[in-house]
Protein backbone atom coordinates (compact mmCIF):
# COMPACT_ATOMS: atom_id res chain seq x y z
CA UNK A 1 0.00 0.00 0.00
CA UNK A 2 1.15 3.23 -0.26
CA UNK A 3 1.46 6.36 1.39
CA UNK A 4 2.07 9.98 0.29
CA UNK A 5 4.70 11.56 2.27
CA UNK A 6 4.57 15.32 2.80
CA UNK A 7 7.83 17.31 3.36
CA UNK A 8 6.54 18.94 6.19
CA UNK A 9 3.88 16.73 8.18
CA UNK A 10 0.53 18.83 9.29
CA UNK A 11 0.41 19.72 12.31
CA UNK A 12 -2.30 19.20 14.72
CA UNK A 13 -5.10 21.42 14.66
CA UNK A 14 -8.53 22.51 15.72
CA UNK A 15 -11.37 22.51 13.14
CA UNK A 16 -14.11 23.77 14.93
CA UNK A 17 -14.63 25.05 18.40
CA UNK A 18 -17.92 26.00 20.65
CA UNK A 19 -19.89 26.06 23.66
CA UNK A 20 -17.54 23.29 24.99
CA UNK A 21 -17.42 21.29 21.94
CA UNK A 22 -13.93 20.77 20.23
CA UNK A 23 -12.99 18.91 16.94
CA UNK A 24 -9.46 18.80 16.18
CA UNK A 25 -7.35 16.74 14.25
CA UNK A 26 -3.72 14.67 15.20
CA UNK A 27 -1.45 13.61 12.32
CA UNK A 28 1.12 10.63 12.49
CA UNK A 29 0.06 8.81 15.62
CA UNK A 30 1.45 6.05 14.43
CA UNK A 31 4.28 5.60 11.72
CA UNK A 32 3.60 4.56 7.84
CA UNK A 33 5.06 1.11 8.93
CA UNK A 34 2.67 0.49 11.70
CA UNK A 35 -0.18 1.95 9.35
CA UNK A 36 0.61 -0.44 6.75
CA UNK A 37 1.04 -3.34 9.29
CA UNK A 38 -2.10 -2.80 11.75
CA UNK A 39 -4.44 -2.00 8.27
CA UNK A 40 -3.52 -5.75 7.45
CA UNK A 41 -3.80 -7.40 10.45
CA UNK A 42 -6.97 -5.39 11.16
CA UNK A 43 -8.94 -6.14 7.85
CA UNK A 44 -7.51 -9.97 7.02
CA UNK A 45 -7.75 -11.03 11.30
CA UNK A 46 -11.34 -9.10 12.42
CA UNK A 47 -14.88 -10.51 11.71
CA UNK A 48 -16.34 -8.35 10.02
CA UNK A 49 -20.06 -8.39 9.54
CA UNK A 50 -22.66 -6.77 7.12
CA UNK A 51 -25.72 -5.12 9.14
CA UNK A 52 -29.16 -3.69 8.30
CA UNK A 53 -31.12 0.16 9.39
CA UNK A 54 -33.96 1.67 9.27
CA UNK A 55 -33.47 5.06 7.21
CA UNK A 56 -35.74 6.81 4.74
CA UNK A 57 -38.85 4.56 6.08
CA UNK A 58 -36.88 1.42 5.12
CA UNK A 59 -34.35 -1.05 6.45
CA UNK A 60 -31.37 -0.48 4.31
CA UNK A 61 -27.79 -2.26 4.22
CA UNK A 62 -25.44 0.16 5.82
CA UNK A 63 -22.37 0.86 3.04
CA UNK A 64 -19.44 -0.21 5.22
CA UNK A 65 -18.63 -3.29 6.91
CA UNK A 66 -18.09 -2.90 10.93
CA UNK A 67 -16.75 -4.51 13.69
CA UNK A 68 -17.43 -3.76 17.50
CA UNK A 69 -15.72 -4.53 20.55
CA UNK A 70 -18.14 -3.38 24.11
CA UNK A 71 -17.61 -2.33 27.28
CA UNK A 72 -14.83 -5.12 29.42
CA UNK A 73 -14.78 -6.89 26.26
CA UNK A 74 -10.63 -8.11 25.73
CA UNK A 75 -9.31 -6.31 22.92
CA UNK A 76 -6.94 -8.80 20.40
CA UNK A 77 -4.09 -7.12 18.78
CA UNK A 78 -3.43 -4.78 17.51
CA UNK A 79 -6.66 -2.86 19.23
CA UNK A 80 -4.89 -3.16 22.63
CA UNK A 81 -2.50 -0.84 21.78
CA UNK A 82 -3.48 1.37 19.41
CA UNK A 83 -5.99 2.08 22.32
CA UNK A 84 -2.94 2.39 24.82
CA UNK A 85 -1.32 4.92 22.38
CA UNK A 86 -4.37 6.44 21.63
CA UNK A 87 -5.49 7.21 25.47
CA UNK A 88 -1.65 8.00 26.49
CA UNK A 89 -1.88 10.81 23.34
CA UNK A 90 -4.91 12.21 24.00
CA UNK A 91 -5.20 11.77 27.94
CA UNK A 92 -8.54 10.05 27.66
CA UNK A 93 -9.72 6.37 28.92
CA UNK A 94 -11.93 4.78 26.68
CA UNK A 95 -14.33 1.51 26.98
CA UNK A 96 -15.33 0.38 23.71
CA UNK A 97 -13.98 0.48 20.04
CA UNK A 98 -16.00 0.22 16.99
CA UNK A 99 -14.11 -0.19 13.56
CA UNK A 100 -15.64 0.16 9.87
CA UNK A 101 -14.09 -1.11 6.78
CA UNK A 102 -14.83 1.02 3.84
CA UNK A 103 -14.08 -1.21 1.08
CA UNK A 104 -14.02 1.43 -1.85
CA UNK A 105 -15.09 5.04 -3.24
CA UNK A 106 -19.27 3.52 -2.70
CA UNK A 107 -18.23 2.59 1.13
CA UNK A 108 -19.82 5.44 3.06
CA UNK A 109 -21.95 6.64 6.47
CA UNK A 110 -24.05 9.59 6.43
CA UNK A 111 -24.46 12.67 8.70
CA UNK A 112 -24.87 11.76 12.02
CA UNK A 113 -23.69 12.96 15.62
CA UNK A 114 -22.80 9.62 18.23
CA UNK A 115 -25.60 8.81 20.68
CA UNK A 116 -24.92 10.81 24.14
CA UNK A 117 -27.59 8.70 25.82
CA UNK A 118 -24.60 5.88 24.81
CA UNK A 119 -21.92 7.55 26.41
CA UNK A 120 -20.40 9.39 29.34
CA UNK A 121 -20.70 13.16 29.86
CA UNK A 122 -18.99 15.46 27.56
CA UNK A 123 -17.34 12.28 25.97
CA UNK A 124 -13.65 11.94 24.42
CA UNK A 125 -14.31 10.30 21.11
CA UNK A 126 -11.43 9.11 18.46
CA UNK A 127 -11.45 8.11 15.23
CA UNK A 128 -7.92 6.61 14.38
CA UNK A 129 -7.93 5.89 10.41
CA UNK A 130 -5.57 2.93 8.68
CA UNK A 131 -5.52 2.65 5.11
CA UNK A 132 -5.98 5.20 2.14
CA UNK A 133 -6.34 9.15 2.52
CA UNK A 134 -10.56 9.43 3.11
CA UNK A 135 -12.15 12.92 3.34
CA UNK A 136 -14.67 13.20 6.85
CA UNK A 137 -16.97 16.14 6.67
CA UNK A 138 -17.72 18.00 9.30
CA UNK A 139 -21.01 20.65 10.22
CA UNK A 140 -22.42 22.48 13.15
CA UNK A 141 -26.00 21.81 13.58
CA UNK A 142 -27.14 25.17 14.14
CA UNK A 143 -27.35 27.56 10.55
CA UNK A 144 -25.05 27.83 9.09
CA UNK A 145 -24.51 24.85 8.69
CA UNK A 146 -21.37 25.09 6.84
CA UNK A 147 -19.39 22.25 6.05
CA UNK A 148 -15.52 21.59 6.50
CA UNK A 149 -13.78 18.85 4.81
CA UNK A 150 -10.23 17.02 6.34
CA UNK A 151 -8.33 14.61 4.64
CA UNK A 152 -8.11 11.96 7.15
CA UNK A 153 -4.39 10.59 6.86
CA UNK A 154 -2.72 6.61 7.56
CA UNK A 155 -2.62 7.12 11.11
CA UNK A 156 -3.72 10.07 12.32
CA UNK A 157 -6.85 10.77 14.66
CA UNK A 158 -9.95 13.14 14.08
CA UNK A 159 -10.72 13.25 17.82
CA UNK A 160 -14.29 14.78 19.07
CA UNK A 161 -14.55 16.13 22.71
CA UNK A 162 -16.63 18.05 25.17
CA UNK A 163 -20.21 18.34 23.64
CA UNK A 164 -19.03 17.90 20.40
CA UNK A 165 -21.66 15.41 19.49
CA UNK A 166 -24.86 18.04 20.60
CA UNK A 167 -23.03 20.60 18.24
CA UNK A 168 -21.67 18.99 15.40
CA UNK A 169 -22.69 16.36 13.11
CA UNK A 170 -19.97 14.26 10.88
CA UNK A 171 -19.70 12.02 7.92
CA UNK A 172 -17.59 9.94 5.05
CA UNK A 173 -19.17 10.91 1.86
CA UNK A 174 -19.09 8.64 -0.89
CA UNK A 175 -16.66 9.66 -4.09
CA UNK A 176 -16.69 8.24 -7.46
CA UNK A 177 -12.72 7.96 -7.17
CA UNK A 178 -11.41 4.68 -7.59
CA UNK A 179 -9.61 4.07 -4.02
CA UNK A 180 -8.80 1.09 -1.60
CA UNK A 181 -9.93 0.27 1.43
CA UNK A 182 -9.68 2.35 4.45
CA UNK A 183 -10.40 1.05 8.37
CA UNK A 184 -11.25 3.45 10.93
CA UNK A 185 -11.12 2.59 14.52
CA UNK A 186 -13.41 4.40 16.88
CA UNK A 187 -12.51 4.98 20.40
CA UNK A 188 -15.45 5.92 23.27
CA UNK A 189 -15.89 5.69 26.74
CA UNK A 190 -19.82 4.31 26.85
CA UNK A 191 -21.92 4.87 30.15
């Protein structure tokens, strides 16, 4: 697989900011090595399963596959510690991890915001990303409801804190680019 190497790595930074709600985003958490050795692992080694929702007054298949691991559950390798490095980075504990494997360009999930009823107060949520270069959008709720777009990287982390999820909603859209596969592994701390 391979990886696009900038001269001068980006630097961590905050994309939006309010009312106690931050979204920023950390580059190179892990090395292009590691990327290229925990995507692999991660897509040949979990179980990966299809699943069903009810959208648009219909169940429809959801356009990923996904993975979860819940609350005391015993993480395998390598979700042990990418979570160590991951909560040792960031200063944040977290219980449960859920992964998606977004096979290609049609691979997608739609606007949403994480359930808060799921999760503790003013939450610490990451989203660590193996695997190609995938745009996430991100909106406040409240008008306007302008968009920003970050290219998430091999190994960096979009990371959502505070009462991010009552302010902001976030997605992957789909693109008619012909890419591989890219895993993202979600890190929260659930009630």
């Amino acid at each position: 697989m391979a990886h696009q190497l900038a001269f001068f790595p980006s630097a961590e930074r905050i994309l939006a900011r309010a009312g106690g709600a931050e979204v920023r985003y950390v580059p190179a958490l892990f090395s292009p090595d590691e990327c290229e050795r925990y995507f692999a692992v991660l897509r040949d080694g979990v179980a990966w399963d299809t699943t069903r929702v009810w959208m648009y007054d219909r169940e429809v298949d959801v356009p990923r596959l996904v993975a979860w691991y819940g609350i005391g559950a015993a993480l395998p390798e390598p979700l042990s510690s990418i979570r160590v490095r991951v909560a040792a980075r960031l200063g944040a504990d977290f219980n449960s991890v859920g992964m998606n494997l977004y096979r290609d360009g049609s691979d997608s999930v739609a606007w949403h915001s994480d359930k808060n009823e799921l999760l503790t107060p003013d939450p610490t949520i990451a989203v660590v990303s193996f695997g190609v270069v995938r745009a996430m959008q991100i909106r406040p709720k409240a008008p306007p409801r302008h968009a920003i777009s970050i290219e998430l990287e091999p190994g960096s982390a979009l990371v959502m804190s505070g009462n991010a999820q009552d302010h902001y909603e976030h997605g992957i859209p789909k693109t008619p680019d012909a890419i591989g596969p890219r895993i993202s592994v979600v890190f929260r701390t659930k009630a």
